[in-house]
C-alpha atoms as a PDB file:
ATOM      1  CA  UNK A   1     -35.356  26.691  32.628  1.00  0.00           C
ATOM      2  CA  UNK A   2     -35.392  28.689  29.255  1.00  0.00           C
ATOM      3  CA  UNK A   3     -32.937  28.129  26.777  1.00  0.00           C
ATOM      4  CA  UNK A   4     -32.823  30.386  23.700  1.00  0.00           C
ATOM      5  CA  UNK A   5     -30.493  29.967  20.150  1.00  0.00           C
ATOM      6  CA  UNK A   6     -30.343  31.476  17.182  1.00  0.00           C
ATOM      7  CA  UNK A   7     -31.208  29.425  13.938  1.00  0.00           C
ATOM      8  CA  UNK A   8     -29.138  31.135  11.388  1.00  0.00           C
ATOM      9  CA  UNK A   9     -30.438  28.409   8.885  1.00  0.00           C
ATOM     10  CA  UNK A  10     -34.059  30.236   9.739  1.00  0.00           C
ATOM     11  CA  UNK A  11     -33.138  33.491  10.626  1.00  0.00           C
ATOM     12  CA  UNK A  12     -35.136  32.439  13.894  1.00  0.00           C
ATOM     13  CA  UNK A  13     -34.118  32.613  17.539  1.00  0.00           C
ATOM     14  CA  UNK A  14     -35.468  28.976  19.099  1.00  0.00           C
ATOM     15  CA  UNK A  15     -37.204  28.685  22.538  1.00  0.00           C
ATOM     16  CA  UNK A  16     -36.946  25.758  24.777  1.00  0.00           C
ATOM     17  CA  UNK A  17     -38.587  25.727  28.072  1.00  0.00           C
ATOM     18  CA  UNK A  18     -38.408  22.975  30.673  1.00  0.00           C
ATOM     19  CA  UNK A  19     -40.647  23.427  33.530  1.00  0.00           C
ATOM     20  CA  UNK A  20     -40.875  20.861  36.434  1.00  0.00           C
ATOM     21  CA  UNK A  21     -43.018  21.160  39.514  1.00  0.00           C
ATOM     22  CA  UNK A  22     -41.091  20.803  42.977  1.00  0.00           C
ATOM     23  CA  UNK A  23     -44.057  21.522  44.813  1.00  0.00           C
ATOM     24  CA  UNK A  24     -47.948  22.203  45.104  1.00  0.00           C
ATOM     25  CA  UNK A  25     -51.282  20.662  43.503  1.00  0.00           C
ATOM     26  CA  UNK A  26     -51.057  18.640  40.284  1.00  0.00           C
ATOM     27  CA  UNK A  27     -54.600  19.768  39.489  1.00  0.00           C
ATOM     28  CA  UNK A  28     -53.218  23.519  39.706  1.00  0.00           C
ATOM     29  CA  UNK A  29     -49.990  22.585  38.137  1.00  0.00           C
ATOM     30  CA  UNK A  30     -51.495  21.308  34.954  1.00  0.00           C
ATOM     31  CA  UNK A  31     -53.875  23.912  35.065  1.00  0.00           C
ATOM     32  CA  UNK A  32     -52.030  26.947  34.958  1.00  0.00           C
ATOM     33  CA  UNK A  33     -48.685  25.651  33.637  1.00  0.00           C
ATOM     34  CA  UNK A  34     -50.591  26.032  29.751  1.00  0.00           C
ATOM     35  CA  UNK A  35     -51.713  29.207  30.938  1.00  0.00           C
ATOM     36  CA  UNK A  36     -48.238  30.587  31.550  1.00  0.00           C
ATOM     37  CA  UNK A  37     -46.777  29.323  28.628  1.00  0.00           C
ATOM     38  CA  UNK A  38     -49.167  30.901  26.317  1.00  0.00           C
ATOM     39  CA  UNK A  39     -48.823  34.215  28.061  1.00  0.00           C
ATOM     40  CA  UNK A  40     -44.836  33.698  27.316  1.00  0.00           C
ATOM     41  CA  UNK A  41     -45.682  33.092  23.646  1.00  0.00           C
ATOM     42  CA  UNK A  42     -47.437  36.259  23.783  1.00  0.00           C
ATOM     43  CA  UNK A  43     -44.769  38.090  24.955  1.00  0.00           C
ATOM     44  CA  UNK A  44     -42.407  36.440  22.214  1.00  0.00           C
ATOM     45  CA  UNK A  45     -44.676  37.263  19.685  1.00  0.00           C
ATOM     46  CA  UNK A  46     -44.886  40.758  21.040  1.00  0.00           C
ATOM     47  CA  UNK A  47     -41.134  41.658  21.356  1.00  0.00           C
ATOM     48  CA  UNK A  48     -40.832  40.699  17.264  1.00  0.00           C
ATOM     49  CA  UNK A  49     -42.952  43.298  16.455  1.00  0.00           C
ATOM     50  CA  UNK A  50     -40.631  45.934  18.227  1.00  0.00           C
ATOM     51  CA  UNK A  51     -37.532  48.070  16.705  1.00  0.00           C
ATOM     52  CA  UNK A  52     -34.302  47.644  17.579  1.00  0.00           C
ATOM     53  CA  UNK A  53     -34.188  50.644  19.302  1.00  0.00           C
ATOM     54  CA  UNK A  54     -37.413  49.440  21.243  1.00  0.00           C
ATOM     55  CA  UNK A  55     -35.197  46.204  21.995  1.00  0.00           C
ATOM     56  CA  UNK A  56     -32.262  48.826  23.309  1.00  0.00           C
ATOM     57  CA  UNK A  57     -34.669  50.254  25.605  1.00  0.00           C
ATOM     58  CA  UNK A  58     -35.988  47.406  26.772  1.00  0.00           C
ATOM     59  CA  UNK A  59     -32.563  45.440  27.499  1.00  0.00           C
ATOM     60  CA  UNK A  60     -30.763  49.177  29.356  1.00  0.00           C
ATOM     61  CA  UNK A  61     -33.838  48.723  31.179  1.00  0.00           C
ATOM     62  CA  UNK A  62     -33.079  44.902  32.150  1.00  0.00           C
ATOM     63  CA  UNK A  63     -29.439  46.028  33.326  1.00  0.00           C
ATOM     64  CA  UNK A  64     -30.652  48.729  35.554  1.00  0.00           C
ATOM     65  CA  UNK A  65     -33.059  45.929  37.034  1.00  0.00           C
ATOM     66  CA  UNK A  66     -30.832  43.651  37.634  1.00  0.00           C
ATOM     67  CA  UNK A  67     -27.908  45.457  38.320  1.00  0.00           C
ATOM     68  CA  UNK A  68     -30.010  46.576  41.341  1.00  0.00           C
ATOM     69  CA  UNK A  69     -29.795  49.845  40.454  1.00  0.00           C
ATOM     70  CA  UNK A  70     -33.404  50.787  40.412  1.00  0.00           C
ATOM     71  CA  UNK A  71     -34.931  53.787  40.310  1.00  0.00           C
ATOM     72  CA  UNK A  72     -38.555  55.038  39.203  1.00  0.00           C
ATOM     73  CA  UNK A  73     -39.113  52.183  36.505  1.00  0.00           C
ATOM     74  CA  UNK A  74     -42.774  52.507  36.212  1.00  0.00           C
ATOM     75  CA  UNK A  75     -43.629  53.812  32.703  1.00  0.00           C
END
């Protein structure tokens, strides 16, 4: 589960992930479960760099995903 806030104190939004394995290796688990949470960071760290009309585009795209109305979205 990801939870996300705003810190107006910091001007920050704050991240909290809880991840718990139902199933499969523990080797794998702790393997790639660091793995996947960097690559998150990444794209954190990423989407601050953007504008706000980057963020726009991004989050009309989201809707159309979701809303299951999806047409080309490659690109």
């Amino acid at each position: 589960m990801l939870s996300v806030r705003f810190r107006p104190d910091r001007g920050v939004f704050q991240y909290h992930l809880t991840a718990r394995r139902h199933s499969g290796d523990q080797q794998n688990w702790k393997r790639l479960t660091p793995r996947f949470i960097g690559s998150l960071r990444k794209q954190l760290l990423m989407w601050r760099i953007l504008s706000r009309q980057e963020h726009s585009q991004y989050a009309e795209r989201g809707e159309r995903l979701f809303s299951g109305n999806v047409s080309s979205e490659c690109g």
